[in-house]
C-alpha atoms as a PDB file:
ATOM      1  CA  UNK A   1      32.930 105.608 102.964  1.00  0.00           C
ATOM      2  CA  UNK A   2      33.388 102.300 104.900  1.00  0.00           C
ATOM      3  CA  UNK A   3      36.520 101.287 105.127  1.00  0.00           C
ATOM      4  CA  UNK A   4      38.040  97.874 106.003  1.00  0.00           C
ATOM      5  CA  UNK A   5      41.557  99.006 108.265  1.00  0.00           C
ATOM      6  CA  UNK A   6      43.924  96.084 108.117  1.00  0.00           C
ATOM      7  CA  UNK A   7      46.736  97.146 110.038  1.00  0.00           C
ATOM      8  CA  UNK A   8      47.668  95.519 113.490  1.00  0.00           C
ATOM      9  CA  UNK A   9      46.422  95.959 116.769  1.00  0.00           C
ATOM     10  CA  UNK A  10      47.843  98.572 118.502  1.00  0.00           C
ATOM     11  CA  UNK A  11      47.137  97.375 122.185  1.00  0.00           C
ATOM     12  CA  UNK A  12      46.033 100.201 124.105  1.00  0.00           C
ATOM     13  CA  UNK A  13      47.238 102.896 121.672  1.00  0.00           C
ATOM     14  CA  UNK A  14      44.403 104.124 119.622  1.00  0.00           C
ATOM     15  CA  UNK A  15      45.576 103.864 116.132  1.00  0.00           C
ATOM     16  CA  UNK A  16      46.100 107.233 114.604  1.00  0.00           C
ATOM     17  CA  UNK A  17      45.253 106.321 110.755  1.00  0.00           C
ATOM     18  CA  UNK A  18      41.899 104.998 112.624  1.00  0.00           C
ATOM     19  CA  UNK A  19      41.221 108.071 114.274  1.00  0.00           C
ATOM     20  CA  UNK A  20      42.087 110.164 111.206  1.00  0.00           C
ATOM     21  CA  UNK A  21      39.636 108.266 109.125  1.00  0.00           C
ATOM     22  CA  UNK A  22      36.383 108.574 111.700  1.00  0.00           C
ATOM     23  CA  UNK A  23      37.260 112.261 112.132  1.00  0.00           C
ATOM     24  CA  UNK A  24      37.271 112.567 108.227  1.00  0.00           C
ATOM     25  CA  UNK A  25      33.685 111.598 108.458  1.00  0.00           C
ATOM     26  CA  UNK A  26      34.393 107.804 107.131  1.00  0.00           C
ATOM     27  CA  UNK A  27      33.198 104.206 108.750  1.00  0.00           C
ATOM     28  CA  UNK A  28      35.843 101.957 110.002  1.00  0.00           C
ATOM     29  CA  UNK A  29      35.816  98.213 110.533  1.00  0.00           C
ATOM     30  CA  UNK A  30      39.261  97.230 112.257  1.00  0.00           C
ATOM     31  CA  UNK A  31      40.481  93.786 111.043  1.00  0.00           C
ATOM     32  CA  UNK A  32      44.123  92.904 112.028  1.00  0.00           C
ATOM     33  CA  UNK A  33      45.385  90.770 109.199  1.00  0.00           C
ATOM     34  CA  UNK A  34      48.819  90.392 111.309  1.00  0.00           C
ATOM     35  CA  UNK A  35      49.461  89.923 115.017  1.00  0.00           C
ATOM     36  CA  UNK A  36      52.402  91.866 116.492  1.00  0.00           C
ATOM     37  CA  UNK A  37      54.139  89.822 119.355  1.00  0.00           C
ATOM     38  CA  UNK A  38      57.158  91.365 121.301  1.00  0.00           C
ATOM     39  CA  UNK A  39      60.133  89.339 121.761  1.00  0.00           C
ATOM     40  CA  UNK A  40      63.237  91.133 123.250  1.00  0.00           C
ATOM     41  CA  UNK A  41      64.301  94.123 125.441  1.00  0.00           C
ATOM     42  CA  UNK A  42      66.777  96.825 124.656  1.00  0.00           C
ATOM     43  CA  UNK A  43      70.364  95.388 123.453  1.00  0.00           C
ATOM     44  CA  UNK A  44      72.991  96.758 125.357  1.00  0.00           C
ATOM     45  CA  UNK A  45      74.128 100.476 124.238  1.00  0.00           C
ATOM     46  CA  UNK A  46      77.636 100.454 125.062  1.00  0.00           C
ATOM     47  CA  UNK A  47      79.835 102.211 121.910  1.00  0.00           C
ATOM     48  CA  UNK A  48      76.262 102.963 120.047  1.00  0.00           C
ATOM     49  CA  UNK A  49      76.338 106.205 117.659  1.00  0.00           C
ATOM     50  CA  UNK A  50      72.417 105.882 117.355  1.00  0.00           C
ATOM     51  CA  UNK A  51      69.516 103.928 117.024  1.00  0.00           C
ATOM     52  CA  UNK A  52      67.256 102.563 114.060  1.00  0.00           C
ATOM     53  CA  UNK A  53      63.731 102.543 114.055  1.00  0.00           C
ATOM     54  CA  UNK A  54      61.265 101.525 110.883  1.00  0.00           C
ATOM     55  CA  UNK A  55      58.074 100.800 112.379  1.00  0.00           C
ATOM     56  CA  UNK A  56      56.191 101.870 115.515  1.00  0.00           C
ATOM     57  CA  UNK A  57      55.889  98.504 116.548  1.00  0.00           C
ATOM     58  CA  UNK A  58      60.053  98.397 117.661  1.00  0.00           C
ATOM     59  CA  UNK A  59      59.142 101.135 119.644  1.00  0.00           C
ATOM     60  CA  UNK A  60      57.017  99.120 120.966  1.00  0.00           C
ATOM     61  CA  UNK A  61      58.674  96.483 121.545  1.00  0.00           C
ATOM     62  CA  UNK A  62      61.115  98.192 123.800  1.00  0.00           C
ATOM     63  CA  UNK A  63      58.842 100.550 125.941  1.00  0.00           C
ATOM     64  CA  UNK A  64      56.875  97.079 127.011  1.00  0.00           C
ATOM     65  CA  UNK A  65      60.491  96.091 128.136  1.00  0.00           C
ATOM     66  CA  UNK A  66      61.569  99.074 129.554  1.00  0.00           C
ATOM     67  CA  UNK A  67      63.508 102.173 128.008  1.00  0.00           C
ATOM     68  CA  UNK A  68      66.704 102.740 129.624  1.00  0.00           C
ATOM     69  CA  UNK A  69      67.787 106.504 130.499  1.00  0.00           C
ATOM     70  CA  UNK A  70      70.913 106.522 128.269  1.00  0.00           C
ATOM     71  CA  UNK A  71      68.759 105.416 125.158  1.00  0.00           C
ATOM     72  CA  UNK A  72      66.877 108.731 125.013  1.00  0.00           C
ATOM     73  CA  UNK A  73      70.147 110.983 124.370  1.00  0.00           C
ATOM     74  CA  UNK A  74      70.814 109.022 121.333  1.00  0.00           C
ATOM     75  CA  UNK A  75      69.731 110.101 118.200  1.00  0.00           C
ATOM     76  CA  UNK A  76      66.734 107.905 116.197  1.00  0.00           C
ATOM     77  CA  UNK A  77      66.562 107.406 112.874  1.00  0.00           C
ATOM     78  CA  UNK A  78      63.046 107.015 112.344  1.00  0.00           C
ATOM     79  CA  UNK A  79      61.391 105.942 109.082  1.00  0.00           C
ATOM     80  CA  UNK A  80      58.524 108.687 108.846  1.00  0.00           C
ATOM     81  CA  UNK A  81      56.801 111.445 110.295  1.00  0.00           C
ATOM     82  CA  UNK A  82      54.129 108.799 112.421  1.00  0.00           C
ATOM     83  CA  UNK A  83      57.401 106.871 113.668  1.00  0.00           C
ATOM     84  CA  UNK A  84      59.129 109.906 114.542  1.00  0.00           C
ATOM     85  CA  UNK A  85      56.154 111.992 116.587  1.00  0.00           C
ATOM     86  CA  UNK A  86      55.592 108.458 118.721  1.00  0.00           C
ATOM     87  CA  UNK A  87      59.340 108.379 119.287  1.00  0.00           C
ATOM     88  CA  UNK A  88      59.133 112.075 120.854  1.00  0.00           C
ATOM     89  CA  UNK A  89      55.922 111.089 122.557  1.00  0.00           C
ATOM     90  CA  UNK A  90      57.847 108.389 124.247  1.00  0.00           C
ATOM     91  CA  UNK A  91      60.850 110.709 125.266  1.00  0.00           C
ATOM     92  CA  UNK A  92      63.492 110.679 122.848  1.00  0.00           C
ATOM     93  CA  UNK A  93      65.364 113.624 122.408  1.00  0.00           C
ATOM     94  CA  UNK A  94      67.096 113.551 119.021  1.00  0.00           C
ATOM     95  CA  UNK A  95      64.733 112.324 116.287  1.00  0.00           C
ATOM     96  CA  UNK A  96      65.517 112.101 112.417  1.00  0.00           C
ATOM     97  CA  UNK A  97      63.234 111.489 110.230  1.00  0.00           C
ATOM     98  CA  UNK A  98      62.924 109.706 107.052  1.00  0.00           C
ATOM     99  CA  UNK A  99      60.713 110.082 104.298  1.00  0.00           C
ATOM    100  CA  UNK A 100      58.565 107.069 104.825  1.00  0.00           C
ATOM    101  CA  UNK A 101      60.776 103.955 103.736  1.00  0.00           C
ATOM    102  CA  UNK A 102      63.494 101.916 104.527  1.00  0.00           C
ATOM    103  CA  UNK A 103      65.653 102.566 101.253  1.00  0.00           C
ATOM    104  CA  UNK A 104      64.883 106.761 101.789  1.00  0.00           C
ATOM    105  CA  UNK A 105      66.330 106.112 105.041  1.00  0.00           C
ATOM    106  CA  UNK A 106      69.356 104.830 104.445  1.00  0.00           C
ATOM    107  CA  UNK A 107      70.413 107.900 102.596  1.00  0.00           C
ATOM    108  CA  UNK A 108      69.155 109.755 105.407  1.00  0.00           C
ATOM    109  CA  UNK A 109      71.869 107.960 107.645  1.00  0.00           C
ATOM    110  CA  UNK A 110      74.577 108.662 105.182  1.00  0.00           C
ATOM    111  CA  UNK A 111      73.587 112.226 105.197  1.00  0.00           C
ATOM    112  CA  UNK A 112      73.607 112.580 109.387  1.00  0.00           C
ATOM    113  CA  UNK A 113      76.020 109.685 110.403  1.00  0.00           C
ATOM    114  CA  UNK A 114      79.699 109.113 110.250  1.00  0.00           C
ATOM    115  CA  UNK A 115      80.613 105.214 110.429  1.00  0.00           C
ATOM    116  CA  UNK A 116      83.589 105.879 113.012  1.00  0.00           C
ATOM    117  CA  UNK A 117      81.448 107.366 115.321  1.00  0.00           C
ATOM    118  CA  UNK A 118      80.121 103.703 116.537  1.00  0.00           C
ATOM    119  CA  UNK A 119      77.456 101.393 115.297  1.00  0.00           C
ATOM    120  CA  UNK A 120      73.834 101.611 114.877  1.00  0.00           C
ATOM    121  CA  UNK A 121      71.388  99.166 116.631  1.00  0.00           C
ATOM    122  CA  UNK A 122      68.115  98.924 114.296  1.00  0.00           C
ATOM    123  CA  UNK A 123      65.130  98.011 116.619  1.00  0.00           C
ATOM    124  CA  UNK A 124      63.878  95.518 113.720  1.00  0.00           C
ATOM    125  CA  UNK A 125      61.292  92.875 112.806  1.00  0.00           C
ATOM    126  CA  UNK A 126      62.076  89.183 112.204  1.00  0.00           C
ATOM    127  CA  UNK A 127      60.762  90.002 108.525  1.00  0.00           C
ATOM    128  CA  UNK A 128      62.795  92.806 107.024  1.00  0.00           C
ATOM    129  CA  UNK A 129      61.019  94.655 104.311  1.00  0.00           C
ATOM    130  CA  UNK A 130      64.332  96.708 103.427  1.00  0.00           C
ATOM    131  CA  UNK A 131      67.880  95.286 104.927  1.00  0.00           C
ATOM    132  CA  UNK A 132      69.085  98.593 105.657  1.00  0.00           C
ATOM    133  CA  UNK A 133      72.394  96.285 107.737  1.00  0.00           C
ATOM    134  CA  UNK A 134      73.487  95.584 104.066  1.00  0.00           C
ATOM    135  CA  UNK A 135      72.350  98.518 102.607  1.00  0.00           C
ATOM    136  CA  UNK A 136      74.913 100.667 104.466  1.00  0.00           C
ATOM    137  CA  UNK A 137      77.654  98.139 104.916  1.00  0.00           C
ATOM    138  CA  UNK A 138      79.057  99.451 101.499  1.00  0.00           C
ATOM    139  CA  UNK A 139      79.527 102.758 103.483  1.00  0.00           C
ATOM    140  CA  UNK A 140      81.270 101.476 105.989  1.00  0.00           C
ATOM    141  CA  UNK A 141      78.689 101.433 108.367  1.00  0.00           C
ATOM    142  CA  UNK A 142      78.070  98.730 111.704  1.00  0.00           C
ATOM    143  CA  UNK A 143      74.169  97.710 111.584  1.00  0.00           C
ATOM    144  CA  UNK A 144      73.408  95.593 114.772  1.00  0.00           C
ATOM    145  CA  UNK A 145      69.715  94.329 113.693  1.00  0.00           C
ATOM    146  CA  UNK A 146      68.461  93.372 117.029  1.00  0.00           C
ATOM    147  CA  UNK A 147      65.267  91.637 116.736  1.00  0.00           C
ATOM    148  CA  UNK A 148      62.432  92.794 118.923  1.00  0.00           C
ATOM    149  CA  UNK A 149      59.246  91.889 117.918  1.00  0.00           C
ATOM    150  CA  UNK A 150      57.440  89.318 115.052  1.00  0.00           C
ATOM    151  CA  UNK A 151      54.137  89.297 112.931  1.00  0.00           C
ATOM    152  CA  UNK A 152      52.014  86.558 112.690  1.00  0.00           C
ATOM    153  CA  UNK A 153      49.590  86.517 109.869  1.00  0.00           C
ATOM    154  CA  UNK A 154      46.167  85.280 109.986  1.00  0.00           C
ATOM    155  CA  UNK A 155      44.479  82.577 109.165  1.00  0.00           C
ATOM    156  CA  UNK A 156      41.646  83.640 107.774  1.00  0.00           C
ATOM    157  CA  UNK A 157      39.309  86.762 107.910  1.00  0.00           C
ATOM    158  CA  UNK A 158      36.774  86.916 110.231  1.00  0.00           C
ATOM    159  CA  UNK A 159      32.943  85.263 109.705  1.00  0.00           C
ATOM    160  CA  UNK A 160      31.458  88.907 110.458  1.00  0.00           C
ATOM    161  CA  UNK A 161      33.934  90.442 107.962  1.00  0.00           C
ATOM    162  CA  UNK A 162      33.451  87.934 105.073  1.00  0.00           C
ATOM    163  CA  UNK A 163      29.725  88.480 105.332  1.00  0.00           C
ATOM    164  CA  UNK A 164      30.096  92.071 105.104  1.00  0.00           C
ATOM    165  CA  UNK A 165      32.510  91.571 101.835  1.00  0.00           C
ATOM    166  CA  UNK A 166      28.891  89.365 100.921  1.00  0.00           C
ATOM    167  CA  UNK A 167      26.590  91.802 101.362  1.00  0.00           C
ATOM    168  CA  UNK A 168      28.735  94.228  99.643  1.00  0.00           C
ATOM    169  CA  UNK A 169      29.007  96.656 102.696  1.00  0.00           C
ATOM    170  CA  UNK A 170      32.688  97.786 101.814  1.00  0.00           C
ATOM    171  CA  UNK A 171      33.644 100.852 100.182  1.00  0.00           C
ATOM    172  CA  UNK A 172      37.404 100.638 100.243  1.00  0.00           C
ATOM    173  CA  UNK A 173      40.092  98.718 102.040  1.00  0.00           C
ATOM    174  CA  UNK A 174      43.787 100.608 103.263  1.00  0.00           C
ATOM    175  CA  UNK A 175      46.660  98.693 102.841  1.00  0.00           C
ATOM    176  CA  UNK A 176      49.587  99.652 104.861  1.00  0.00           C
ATOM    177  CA  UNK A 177      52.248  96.869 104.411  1.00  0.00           C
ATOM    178  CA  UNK A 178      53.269  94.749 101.236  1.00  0.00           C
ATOM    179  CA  UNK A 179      52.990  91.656 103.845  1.00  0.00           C
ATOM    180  CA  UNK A 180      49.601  93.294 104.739  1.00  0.00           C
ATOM    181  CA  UNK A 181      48.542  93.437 101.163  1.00  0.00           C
ATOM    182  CA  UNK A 182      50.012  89.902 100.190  1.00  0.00           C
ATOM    183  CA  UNK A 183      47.932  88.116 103.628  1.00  0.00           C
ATOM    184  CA  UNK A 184      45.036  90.575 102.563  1.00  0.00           C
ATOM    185  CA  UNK A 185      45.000  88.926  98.680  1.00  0.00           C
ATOM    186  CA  UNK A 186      45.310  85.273  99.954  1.00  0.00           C
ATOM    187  CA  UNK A 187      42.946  85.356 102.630  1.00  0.00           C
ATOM    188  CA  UNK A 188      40.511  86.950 100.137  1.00  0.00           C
ATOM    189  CA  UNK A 189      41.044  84.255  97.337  1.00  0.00           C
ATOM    190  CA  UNK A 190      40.446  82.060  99.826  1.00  0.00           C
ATOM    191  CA  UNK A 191      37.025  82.858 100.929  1.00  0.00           C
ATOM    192  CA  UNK A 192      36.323  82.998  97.177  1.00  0.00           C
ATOM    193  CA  UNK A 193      35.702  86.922  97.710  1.00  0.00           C
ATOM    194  CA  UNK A 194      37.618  88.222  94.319  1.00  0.00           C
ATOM    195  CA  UNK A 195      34.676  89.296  92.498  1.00  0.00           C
ATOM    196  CA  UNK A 196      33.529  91.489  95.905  1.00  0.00           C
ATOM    197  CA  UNK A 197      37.183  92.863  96.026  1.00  0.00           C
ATOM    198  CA  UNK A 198      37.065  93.489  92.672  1.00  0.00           C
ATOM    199  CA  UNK A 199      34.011  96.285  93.859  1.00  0.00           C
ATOM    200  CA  UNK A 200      36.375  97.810  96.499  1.00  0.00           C
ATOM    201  CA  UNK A 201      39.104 100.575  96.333  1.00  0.00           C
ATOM    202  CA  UNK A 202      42.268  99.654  97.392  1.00  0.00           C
ATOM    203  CA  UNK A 203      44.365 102.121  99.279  1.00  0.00           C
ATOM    204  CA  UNK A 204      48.168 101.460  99.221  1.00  0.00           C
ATOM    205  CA  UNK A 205      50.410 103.216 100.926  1.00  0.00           C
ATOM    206  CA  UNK A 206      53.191 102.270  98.313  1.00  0.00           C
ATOM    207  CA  UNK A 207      53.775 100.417  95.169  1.00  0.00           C
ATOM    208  CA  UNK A 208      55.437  97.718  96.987  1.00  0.00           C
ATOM    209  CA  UNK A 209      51.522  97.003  98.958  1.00  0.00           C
ATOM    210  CA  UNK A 210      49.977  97.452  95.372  1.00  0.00           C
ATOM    211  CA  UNK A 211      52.248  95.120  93.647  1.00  0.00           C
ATOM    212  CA  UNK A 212      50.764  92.397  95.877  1.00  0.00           C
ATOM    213  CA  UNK A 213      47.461  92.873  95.233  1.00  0.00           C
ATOM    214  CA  UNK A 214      48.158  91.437  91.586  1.00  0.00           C
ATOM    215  CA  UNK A 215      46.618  87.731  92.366  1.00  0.00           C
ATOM    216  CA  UNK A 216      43.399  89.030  93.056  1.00  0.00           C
ATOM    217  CA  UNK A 217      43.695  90.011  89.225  1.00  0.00           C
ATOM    218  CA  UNK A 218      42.151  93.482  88.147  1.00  0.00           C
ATOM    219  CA  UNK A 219      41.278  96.373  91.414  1.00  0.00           C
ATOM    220  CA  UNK A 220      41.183  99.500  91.563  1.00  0.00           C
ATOM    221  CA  UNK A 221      44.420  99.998  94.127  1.00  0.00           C
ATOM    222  CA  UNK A 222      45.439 103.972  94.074  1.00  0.00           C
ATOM    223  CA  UNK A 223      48.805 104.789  96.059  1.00  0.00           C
ATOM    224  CA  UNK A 224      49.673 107.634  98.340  1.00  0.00           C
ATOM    225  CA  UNK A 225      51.708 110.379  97.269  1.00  0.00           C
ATOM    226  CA  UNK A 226      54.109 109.414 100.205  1.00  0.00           C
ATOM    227  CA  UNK A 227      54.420 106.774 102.482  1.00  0.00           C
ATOM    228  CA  UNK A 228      52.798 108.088 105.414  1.00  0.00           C
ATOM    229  CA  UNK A 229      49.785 107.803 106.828  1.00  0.00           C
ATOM    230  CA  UNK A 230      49.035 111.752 106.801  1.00  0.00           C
ATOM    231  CA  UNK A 231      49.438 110.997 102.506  1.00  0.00           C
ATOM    232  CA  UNK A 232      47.089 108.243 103.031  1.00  0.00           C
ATOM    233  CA  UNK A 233      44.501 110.394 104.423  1.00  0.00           C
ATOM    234  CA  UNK A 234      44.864 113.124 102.004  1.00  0.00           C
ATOM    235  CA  UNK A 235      44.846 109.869  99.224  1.00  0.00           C
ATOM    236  CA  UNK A 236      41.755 108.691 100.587  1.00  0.00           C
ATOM    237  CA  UNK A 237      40.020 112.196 101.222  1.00  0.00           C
ATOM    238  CA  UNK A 238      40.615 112.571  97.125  1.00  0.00           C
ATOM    239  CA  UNK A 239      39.091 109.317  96.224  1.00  0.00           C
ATOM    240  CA  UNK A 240      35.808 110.104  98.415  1.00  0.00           C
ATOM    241  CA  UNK A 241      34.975 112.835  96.668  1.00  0.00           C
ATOM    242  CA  UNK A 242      34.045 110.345  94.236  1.00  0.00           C
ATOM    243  CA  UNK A 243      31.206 108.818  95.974  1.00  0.00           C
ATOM    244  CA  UNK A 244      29.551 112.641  97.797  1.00  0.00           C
END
């Protein structure tokens, strides 16, 4: 299939779902519907328990800026598998793993943590997709959300890309973010490109990203088993069976 990858630029870092999908045999047109700009260092650890992480991206965010030493002993609760294996990759030492979501995670922490051990510093957005600060404040729980990167959506999708849209040269799209998925639906109606959407399957990594897609009225917009990109291959590899 060709598939139209939304997610953000990942600098240097080859993006893993993008490799996955080539090496599954499919075509993949990057377009970046958000732009990922880092805006702070590493807070100050001093009485930390552990550290939050629910994207990539605040990992990030930090290793431009500089990891200190003392930050890889403590543990990270990361949101997924992908999170986790790029927090080891970077060097910390004590990863925990969520399922794939914010709101999974949180029980995670209750399960691991003890709230008198010290707070927890979650290496955050400036959009929150789940507040995990008040989430756990009803156990007891310090959250520090410290603030180290920001997405900027665009503006509209590229000339190259709405002619491809045109000339019906998409097989599916992957969705990997409800703010994704809502940029994704108003850039589209935009262009005036519903009725080509309409065509395309849309892969969504939860319901959350599929809920979004509801102004574009009526697609096809399967979601992954889990919300991880490994489930979003294995969710894509099912639905292109359909077209061999």
């Amino acid at each position: 299939m060709h598939l139209l990858l939304t997610r953000p630029d990942s600098g240097s870092e080859r993006d893993a779902l993008h490799i996955g999908l080539e090496a599954a045999g499919h075509r993949v047109t990057s377009t970046p519907l958000l732009t990922v700009k880092f805006k702070d260092v590493m807070p100050p650890l001093d009485g930390v328990q552990g550290l939050i992480v629910t994207s990539r991206n605040g990992l990030r965010a930090v290793a431009a800026g500089g990891i200190p030493e003392a930050a890889f002993g403590l543990p990270l609760f990361a949101v997924g598998p992908g999170t986790g294996a790029f927090a080891r990759e970077l060097g910390f030492r004590h990863v925990i793993e969520g399922p794939g979501t914010g709101r999974e995670l949180a029980g995670v922490i209750r399960g691991v943590a003890a709230p008198q051990t010290g707070a927890l510093v979650h290496l955050a957005a400036e959009r929150l997709a789940f507040d995990l600060k008040n989430a756990l404040a009803a156990d007891g729980f310090d959250v520090v959300t410290h603030v180290v990167y920001a997405t900027e959506a665009a503006s509209s999708l590229p000339p190259k890309t709405v002619q491809d849209f045109r000339a019906g040269a998409f097989d599916g799209v992957v969705l990997m973010s409800p703010r994704t998925a809502r940029v994704y639906a108003h850039l589209i109606t935009e262009a005036g490109l519903n009725a080509a959407a309409s065509r395309l399957t849309h892969f969504c990594l939860s319901d959350a990203v599929a809920q979004e897609l509801q102004a574009l009225g009526s697609v096809n917009a399967p979601v992954a088993r889990l919300p991880h990109s490994q489930e979003m291959l294995a969710l894509i590899a099912r639905e292109a069976s359909d077209f061999s």
